[in-house]
C-alpha atoms as a PDB file:
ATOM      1  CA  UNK A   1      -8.548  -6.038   9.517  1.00  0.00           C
ATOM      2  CA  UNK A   2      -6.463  -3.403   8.045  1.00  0.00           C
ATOM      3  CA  UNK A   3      -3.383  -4.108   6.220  1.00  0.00           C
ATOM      4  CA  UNK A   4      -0.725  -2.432   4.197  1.00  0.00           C
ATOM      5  CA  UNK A   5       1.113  -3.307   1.168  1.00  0.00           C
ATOM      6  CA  UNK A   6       4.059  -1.660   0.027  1.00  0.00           C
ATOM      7  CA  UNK A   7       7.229  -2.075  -2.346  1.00  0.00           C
ATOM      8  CA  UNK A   8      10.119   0.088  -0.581  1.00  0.00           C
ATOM      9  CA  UNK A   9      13.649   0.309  -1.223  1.00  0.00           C
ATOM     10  CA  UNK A  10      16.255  -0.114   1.333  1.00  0.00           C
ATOM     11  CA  UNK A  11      16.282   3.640   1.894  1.00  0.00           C
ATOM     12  CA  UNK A  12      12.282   3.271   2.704  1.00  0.00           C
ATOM     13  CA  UNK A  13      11.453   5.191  -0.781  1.00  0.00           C
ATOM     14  CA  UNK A  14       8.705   3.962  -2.717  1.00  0.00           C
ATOM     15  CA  UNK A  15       8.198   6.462  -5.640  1.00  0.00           C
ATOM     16  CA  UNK A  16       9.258   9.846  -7.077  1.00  0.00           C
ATOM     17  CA  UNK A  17       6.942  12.241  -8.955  1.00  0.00           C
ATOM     18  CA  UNK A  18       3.972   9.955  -7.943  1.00  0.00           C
ATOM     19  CA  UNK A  19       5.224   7.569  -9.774  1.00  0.00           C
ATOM     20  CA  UNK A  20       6.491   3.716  -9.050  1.00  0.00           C
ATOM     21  CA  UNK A  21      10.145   3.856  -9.897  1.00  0.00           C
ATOM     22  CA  UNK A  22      11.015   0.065 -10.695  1.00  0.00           C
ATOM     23  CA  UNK A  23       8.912  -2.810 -12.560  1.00  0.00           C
ATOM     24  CA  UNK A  24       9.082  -5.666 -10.811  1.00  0.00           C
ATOM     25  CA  UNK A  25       6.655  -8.387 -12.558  1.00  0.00           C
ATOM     26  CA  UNK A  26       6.744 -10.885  -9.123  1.00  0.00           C
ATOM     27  CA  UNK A  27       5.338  -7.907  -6.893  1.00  0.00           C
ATOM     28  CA  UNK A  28       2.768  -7.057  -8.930  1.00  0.00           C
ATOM     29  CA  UNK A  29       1.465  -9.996  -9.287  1.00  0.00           C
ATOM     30  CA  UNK A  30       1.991 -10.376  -5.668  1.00  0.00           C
ATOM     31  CA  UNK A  31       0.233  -7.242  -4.793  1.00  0.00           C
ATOM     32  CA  UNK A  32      -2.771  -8.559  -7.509  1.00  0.00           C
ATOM     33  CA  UNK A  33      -2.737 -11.717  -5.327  1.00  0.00           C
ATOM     34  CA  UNK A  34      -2.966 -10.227  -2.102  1.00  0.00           C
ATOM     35  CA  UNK A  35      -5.615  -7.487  -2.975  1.00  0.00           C
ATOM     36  CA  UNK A  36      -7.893  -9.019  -5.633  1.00  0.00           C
ATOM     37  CA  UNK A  37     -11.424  -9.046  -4.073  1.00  0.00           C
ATOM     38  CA  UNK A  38     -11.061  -6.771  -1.231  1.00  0.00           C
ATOM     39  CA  UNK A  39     -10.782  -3.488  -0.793  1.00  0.00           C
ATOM     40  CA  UNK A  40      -8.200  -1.108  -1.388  1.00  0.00           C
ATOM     41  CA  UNK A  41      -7.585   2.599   0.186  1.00  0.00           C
ATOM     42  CA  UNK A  42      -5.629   4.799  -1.138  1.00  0.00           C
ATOM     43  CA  UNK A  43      -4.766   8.778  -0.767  1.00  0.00           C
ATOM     44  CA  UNK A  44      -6.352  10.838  -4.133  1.00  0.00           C
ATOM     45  CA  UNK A  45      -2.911  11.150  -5.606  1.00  0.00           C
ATOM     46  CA  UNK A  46      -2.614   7.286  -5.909  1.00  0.00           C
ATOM     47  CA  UNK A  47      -6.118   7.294  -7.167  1.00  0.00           C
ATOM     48  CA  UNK A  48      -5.139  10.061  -9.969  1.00  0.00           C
ATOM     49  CA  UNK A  49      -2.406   7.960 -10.998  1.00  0.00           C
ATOM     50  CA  UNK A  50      -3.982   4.798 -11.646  1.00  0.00           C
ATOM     51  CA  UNK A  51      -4.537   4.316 -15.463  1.00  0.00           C
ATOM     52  CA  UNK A  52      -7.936   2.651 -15.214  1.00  0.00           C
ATOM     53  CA  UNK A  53      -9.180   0.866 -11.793  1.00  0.00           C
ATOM     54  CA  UNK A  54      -7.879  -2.066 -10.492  1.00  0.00           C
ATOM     55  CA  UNK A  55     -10.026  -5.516 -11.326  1.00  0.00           C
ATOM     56  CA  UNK A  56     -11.623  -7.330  -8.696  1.00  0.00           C
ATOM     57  CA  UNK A  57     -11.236  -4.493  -6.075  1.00  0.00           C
ATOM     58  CA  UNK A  58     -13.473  -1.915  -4.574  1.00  0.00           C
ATOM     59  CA  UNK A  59     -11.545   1.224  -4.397  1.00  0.00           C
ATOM     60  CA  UNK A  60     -11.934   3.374  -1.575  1.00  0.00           C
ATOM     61  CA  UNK A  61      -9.968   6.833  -1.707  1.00  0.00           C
ATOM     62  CA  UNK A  62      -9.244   9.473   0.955  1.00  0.00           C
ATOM     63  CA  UNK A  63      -8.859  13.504   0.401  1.00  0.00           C
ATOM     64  CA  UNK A  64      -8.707  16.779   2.436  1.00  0.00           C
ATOM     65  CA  UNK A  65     -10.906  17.906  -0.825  1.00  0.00           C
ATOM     66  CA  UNK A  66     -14.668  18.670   0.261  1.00  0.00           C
ATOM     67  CA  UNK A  67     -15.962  18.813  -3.150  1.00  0.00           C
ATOM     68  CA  UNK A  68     -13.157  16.169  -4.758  1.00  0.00           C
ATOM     69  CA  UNK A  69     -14.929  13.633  -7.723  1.00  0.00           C
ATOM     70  CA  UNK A  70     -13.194  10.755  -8.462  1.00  0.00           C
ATOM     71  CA  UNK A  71     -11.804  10.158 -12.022  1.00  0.00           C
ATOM     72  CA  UNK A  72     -13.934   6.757 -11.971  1.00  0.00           C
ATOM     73  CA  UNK A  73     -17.230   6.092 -11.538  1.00  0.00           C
ATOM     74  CA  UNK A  74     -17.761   3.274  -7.980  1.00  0.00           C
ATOM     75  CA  UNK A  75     -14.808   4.842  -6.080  1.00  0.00           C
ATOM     76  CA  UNK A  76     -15.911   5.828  -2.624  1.00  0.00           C
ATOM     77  CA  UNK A  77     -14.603   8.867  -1.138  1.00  0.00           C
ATOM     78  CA  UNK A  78     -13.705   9.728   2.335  1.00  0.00           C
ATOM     79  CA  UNK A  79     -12.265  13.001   4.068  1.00  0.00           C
ATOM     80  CA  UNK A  80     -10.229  11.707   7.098  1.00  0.00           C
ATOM     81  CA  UNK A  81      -8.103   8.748   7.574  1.00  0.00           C
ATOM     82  CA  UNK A  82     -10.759   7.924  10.791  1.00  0.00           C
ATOM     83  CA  UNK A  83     -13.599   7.959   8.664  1.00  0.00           C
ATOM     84  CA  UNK A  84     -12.318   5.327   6.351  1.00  0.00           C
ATOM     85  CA  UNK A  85     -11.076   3.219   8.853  1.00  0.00           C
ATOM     86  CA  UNK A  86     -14.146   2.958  10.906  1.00  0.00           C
ATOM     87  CA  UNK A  87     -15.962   2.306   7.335  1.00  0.00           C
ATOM     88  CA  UNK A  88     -13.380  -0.474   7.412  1.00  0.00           C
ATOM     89  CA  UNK A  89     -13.767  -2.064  10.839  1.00  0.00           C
ATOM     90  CA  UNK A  90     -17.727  -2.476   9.636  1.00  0.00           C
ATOM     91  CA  UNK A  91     -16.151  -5.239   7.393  1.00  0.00           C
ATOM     92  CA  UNK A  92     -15.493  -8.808   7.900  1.00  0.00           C
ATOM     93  CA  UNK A  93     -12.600  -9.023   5.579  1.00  0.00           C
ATOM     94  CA  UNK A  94      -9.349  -7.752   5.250  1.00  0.00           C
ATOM     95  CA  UNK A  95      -8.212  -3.707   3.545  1.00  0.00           C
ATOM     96  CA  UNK A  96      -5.547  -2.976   1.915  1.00  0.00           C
ATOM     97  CA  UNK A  97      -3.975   0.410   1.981  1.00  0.00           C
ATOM     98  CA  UNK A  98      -2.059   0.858  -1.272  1.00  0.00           C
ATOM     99  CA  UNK A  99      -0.312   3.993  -0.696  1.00  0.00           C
ATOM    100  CA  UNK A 100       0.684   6.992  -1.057  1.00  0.00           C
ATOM    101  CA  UNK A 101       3.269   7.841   1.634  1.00  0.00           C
ATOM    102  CA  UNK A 102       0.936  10.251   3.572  1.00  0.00           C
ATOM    103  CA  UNK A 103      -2.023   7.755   3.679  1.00  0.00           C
ATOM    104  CA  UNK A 104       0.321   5.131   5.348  1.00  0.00           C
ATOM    105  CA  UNK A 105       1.502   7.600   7.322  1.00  0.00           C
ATOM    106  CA  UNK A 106      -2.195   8.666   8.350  1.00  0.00           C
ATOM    107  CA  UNK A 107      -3.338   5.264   8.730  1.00  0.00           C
ATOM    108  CA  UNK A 108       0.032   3.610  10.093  1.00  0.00           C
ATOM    109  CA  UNK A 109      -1.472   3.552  13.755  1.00  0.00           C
ATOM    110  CA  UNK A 110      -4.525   1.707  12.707  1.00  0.00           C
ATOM    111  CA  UNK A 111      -3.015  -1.218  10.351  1.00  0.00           C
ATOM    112  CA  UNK A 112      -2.602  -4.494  11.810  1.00  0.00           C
ATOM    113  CA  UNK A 113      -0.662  -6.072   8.906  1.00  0.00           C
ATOM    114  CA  UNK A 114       1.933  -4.982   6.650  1.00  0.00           C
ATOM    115  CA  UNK A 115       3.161  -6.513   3.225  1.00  0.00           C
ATOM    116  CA  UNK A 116       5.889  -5.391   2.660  1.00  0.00           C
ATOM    117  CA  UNK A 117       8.635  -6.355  -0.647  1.00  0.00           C
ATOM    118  CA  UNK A 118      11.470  -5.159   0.613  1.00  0.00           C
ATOM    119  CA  UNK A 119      13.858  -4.369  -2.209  1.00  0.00           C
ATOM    120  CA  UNK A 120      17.776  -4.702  -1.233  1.00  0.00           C
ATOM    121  CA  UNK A 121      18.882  -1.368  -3.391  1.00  0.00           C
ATOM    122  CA  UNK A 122      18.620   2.625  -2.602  1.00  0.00           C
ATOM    123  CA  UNK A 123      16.424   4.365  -5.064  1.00  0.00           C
ATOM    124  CA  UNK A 124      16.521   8.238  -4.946  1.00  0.00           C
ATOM    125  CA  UNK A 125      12.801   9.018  -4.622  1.00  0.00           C
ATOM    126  CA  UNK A 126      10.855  11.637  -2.702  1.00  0.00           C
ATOM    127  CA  UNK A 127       7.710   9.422  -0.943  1.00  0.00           C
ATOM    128  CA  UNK A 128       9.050   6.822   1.826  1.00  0.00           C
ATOM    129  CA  UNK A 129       7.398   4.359   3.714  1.00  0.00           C
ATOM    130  CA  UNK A 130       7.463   5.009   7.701  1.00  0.00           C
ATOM    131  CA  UNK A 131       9.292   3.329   9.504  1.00  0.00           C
ATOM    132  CA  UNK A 132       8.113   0.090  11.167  1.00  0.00           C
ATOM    133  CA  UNK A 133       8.575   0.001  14.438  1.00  0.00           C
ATOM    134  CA  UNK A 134       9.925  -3.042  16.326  1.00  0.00           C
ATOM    135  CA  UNK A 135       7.871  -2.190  19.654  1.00  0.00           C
ATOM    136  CA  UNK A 136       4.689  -2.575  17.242  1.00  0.00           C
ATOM    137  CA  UNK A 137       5.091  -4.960  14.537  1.00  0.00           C
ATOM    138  CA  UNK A 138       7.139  -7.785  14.386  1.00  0.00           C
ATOM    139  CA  UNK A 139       8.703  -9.730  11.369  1.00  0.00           C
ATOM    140  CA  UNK A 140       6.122 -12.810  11.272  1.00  0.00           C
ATOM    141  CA  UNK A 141       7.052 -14.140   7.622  1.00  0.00           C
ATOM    142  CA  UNK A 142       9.859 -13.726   5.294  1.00  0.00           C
ATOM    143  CA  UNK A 143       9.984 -15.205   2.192  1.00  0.00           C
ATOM    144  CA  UNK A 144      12.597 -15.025  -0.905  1.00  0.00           C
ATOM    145  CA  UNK A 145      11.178 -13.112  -3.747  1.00  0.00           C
ATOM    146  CA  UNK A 146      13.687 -13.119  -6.478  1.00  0.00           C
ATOM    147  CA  UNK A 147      15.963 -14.973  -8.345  1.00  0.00           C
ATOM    148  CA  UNK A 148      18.893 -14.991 -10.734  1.00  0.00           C
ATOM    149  CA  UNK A 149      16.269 -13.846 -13.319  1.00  0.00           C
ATOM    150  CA  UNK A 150      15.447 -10.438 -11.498  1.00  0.00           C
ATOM    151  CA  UNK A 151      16.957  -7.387 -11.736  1.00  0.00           C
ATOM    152  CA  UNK A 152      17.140  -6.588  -7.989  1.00  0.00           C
ATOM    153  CA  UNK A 153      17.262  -8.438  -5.010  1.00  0.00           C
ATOM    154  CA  UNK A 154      13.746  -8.753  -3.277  1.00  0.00           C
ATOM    155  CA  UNK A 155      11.605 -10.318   0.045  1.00  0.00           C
ATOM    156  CA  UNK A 156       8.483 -10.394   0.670  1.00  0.00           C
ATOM    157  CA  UNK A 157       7.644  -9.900   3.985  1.00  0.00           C
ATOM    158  CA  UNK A 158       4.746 -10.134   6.641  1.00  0.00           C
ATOM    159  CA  UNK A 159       5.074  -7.531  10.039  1.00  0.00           C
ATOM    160  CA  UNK A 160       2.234  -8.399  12.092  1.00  0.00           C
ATOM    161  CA  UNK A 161       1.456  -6.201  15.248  1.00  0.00           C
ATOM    162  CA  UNK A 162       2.082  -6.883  18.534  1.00  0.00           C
END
């Protein structure tokens, strides 16, 4: 099964410069939750911007780049969305796209899950989510993520497809 997870702002942005533009400490440890133990896919930008891999994942990254070498020794590397998603269907467990905006985009068709926070304030950014379609995924868990203590108003929320 192929899901996504995804912070986005009201607006649908969810970074600038390659770059997360809010710190929220209850989605991260959400999104640690969620992915810990499976695998994660992600575009090479996202890869490039990670500081150090991600514990308890195996990170899979696609690129356009024939002759691309990951920063990090373990990372497998595919060159088409279709590639890594047919990798994917070989598996009896869930994977998680993490991002960027062109990877969801690329592998938007093929995900039948998406966790999504959905942050109640416009951020100026310039990656966005893509829009979620009601004729292919419907809302199939909302839950409150914040409280008085956080900075910004947050759900977490579960589309599943139709």
């Amino acid at each position: 099964m192929l899901a996504m997870i995804v912070a986005r702002a009201s607006n649908g942005v969810i970074g600038k410069d390659n770059k997360l533009i809010w710190h929220i400490s209850k989605d991260l440890q959400h999104f640690k939750l969620l992915t810990s133990g499976h695998v994660i896919i992600m575009g090479r930008k996202t890869l490039d911007s990670l500081p150090f891999l991600l514990p308890k994942r195996e990170h899979w990254v696609i690129t356009r780049q024939e002759d691309y070498v990951p920063p990090y020794e373990g990372v497998r590397v595919f060159h088409s969305p279709e590639e890594a998603v047919a990798e994917a269907n070989k598996l009896n467990d869930m994977v998680f796209c993490i991002g960027g905006a062109e990877i969801y985009k690329s592998l938007m068709p093929y995900a039948d899950r998406l966790y999504v926070t959905e942050i109640y304030k416009e951020y100026d950014g310039d990656a966005l989510f893509p829009p979620i379609r009601a004729d292919e995924f419907m809302e199939s868990v909302r839950m409150t993520g914040s409280d008085e203590t956080d900075e910004v108003p947050f759900d977490f929320v579960i589309y599943s497809r139709i």
